[in-house]
C-alpha atoms as a PDB file:
ATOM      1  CA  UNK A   1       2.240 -27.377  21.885  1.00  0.00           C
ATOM      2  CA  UNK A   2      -0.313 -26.621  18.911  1.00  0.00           C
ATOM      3  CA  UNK A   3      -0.510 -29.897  16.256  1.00  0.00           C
ATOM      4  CA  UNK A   4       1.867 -29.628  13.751  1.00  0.00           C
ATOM      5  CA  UNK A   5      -0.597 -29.661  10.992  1.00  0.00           C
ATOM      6  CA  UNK A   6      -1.980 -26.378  12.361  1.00  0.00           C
ATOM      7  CA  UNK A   7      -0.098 -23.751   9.765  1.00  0.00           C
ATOM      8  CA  UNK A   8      -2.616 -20.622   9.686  1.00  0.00           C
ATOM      9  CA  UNK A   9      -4.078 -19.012  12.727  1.00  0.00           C
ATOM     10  CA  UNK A  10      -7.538 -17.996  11.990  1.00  0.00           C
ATOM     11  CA  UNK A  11      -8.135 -14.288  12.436  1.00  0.00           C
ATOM     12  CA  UNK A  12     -12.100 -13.780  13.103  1.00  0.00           C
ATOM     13  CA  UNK A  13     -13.268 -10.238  11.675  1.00  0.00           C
ATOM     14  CA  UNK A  14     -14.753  -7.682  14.430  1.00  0.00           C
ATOM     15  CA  UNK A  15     -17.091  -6.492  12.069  1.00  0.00           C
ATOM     16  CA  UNK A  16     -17.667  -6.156   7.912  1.00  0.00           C
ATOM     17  CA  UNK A  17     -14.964  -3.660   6.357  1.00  0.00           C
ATOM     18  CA  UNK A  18     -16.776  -0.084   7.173  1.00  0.00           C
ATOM     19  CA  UNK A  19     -16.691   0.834   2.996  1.00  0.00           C
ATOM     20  CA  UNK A  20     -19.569  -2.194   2.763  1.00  0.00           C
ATOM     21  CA  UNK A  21     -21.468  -1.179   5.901  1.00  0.00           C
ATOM     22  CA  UNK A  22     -21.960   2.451   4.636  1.00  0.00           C
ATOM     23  CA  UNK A  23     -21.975   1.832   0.318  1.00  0.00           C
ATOM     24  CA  UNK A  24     -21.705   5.355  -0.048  1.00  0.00           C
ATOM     25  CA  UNK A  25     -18.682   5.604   1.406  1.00  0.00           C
ATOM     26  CA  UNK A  26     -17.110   2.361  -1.002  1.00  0.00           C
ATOM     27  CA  UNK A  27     -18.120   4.123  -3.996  1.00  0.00           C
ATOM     28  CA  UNK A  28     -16.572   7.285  -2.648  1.00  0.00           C
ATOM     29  CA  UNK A  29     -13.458   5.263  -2.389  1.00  0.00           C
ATOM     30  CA  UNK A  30     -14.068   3.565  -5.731  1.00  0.00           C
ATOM     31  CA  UNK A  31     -13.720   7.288  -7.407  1.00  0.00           C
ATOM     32  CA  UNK A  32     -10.618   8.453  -5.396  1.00  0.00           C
ATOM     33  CA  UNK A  33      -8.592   5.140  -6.787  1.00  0.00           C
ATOM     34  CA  UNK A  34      -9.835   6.063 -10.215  1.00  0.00           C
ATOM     35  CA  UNK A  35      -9.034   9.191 -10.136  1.00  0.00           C
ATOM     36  CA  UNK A  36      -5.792   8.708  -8.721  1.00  0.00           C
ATOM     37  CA  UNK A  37      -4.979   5.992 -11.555  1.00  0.00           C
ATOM     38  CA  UNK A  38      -5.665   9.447 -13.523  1.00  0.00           C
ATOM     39  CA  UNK A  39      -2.468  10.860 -11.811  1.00  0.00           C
ATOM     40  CA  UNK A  40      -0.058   9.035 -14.709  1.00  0.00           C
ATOM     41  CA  UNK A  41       2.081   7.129 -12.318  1.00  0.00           C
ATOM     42  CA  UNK A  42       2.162   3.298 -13.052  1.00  0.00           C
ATOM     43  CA  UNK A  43       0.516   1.021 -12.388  1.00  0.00           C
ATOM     44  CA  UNK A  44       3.233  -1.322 -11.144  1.00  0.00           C
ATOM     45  CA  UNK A  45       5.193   1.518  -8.880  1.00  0.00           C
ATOM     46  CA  UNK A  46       1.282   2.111  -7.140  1.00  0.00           C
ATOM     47  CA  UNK A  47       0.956  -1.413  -6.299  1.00  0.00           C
ATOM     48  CA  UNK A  48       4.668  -1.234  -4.965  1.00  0.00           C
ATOM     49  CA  UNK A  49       3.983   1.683  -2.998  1.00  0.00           C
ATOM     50  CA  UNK A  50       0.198   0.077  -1.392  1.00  0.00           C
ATOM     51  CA  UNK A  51       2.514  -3.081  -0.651  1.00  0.00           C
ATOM     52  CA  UNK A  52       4.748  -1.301   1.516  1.00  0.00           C
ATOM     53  CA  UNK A  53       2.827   1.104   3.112  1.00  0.00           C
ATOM     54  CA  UNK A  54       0.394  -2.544   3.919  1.00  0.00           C
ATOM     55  CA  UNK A  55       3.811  -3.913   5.080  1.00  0.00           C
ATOM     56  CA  UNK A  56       4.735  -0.762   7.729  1.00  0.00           C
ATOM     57  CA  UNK A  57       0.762  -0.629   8.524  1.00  0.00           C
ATOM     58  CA  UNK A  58       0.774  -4.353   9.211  1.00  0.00           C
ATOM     59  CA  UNK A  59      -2.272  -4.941   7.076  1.00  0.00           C
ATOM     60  CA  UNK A  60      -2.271  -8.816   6.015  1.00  0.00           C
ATOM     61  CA  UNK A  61      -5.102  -7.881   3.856  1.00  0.00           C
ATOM     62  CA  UNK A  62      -3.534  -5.492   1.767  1.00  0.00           C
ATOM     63  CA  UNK A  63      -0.437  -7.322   1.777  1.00  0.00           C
ATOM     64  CA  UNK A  64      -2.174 -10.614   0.192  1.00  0.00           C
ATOM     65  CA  UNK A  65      -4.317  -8.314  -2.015  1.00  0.00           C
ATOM     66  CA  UNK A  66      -1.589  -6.332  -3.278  1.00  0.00           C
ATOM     67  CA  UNK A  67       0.506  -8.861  -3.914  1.00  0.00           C
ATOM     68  CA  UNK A  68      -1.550 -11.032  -5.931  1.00  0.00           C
ATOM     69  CA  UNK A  69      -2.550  -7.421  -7.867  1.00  0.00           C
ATOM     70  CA  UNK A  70       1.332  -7.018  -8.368  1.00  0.00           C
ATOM     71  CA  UNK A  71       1.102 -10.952  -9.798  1.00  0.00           C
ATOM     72  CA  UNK A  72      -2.007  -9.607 -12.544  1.00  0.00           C
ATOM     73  CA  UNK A  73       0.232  -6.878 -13.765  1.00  0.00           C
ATOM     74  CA  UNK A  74       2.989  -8.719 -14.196  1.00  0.00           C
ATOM     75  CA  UNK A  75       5.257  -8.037 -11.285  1.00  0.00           C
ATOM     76  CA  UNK A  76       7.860 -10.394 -10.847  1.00  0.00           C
ATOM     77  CA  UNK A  77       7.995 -12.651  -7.401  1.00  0.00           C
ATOM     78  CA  UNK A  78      11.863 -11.164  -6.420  1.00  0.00           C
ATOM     79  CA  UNK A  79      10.316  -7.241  -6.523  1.00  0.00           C
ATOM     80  CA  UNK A  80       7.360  -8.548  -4.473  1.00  0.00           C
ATOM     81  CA  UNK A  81       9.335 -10.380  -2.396  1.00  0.00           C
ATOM     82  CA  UNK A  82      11.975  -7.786  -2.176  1.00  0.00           C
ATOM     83  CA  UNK A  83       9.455  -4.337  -1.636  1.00  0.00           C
ATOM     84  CA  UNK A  84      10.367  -4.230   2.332  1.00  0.00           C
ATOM     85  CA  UNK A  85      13.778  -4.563   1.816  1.00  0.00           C
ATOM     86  CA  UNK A  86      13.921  -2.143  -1.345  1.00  0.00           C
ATOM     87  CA  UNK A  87      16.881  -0.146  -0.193  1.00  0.00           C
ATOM     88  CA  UNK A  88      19.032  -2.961  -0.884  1.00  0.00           C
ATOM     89  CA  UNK A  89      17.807  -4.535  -3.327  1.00  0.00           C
ATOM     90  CA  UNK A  90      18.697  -4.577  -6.734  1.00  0.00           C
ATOM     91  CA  UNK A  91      15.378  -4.959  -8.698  1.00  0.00           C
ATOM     92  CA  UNK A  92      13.959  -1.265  -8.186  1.00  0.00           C
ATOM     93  CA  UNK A  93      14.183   1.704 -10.466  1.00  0.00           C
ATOM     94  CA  UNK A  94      15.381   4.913  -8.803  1.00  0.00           C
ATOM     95  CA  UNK A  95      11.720   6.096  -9.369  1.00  0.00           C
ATOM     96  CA  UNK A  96      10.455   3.342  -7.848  1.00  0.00           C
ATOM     97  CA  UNK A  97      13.281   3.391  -4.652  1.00  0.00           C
ATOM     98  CA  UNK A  98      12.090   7.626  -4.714  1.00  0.00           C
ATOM     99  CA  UNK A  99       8.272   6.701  -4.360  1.00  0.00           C
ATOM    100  CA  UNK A 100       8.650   4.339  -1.623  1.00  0.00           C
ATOM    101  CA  UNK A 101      10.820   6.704   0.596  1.00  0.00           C
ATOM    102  CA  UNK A 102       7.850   8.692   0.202  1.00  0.00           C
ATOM    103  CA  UNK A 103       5.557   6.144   0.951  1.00  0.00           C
ATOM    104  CA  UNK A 104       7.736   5.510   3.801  1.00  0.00           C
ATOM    105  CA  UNK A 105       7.943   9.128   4.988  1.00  0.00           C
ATOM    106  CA  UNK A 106       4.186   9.300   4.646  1.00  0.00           C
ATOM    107  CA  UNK A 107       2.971   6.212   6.447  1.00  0.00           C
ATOM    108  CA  UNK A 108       5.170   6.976   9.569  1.00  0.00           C
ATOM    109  CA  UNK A 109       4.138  10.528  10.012  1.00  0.00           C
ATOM    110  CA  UNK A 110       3.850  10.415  13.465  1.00  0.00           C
ATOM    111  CA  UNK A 111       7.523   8.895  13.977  1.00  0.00           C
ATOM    112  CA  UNK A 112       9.388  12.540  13.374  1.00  0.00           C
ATOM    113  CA  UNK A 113       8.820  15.918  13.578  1.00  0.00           C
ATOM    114  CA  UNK A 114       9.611  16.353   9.593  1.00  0.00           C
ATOM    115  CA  UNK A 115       8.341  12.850   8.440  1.00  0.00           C
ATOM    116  CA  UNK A 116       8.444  14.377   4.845  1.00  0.00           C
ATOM    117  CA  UNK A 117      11.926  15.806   4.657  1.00  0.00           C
ATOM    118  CA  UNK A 118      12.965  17.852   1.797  1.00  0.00           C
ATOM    119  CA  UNK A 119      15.378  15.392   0.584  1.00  0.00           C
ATOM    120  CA  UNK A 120      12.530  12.713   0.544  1.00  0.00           C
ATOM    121  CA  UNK A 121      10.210  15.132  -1.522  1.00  0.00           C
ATOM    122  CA  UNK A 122      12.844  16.520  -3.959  1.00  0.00           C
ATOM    123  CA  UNK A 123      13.977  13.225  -4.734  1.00  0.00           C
ATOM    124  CA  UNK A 124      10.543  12.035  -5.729  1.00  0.00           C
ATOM    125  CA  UNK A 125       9.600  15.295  -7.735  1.00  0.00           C
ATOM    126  CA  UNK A 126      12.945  14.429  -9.902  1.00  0.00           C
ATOM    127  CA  UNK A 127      10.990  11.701 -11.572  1.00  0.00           C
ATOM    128  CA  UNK A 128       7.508  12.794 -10.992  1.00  0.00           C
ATOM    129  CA  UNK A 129       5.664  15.948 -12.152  1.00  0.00           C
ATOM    130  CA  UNK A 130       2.951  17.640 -10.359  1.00  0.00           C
ATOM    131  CA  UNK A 131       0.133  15.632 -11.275  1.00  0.00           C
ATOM    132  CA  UNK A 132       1.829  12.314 -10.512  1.00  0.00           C
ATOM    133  CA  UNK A 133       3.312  13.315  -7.648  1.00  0.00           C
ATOM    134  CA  UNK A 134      -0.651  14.280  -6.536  1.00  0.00           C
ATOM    135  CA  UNK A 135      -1.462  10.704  -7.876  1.00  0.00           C
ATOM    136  CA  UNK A 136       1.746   9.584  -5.622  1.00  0.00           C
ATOM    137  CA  UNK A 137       0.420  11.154  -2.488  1.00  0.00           C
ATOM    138  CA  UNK A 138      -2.972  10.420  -2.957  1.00  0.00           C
ATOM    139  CA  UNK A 139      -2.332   6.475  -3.257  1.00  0.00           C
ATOM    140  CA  UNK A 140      -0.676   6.760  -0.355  1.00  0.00           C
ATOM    141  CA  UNK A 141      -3.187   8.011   1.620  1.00  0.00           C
ATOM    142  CA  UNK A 142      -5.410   5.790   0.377  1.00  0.00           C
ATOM    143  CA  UNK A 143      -3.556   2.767   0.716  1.00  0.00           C
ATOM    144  CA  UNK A 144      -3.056   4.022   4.665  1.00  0.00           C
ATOM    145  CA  UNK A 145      -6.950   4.469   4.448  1.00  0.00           C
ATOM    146  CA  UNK A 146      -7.164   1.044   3.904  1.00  0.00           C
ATOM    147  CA  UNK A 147      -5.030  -0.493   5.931  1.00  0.00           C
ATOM    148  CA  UNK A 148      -6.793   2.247   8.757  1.00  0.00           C
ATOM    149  CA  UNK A 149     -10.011   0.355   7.831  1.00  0.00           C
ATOM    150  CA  UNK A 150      -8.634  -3.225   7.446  1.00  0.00           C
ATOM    151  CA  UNK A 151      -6.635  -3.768  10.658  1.00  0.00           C
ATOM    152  CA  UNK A 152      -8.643  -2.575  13.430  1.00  0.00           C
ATOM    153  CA  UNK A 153     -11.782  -4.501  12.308  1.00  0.00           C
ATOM    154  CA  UNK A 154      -9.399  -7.220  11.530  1.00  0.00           C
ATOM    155  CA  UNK A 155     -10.080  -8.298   8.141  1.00  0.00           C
ATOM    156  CA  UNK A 156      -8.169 -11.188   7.274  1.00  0.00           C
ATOM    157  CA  UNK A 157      -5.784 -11.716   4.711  1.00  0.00           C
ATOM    158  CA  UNK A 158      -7.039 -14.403   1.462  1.00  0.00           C
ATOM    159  CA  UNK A 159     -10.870 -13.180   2.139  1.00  0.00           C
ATOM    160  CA  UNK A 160     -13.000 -10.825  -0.294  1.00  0.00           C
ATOM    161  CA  UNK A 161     -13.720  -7.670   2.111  1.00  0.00           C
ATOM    162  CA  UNK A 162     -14.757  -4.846  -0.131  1.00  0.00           C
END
């Protein structure tokens, strides 16, 4: 049996997080998130959609990062605490509920052979135009692009990677 005192298992990283091996490619990502901030969604519903897609992705990184982002801007502890079980919780908007189906739907395309059902995408485009729902789908894929460079190398969660 492991001491009691011992509360964290230390996660060793493989290697540095790609983005800072190649620089070009961190400032590449750098743009997309400003751009995408461009898109007119807020702020708060993008770090609720990067928390759960960190949450299906199993990213501790992004988890920890996003939630202490969520903290800066305000978010309170019960959303944060509530984002994986947002279906039945109370503390969402029905934008917000809308956005993270979709972030749902996106994350786990390979789980069906319509991850993106209709229903999913016309009840996100009900409270987002065009351009936010571009700034939608784009934070989503580059949360996932995160999370697709965190976890296999490993990054650990509490520790400045980018």
């Amino acid at each position: 049996m492991q001491a009691e005192n011992a509360q964290y298992h230390t996660i060793q990283p493989r290697m540095k997080n790609p983005a800072t091996v190649i620089p070009e490619a961190n400032s590449a990502i750098q743009d997309l998130i400003k751009a995408t901030y461009k898109g007119g969604v807020p702020p708060k519903t993008l770090e609720l959609v990067h928390l759960r897609a960190s949450q299906i992705n199993g990213c501790s990184f992004c988890v920890t990062s996003s939630a202490h982002s969520g903290k800066q801007k305000d978010e309170s502890d019960e959303r944060l605490f509530a984002v994986a079980a947002w279906r039945d919780a109370p503390y969402f908007t029905d934008a917000e509920r809308a956005a993270l189906a979709l972030t749902e739907a996106v994350t786990r395309l390979a789980d069906r052979s319509d991850p993106v059902t209709d229903a999913v995408w016309d009840e996100a485009a009900k409270y987002y135009n065009e351009r936010e729902m571009a700034g939608l789908i784009l934070w989503i894929a580059t949360s996932n692009l995160f999370n697709h460079l965190n976890v296999p190398t490993r990054q650990p969660a509490g520790v400045q990677s980018w």
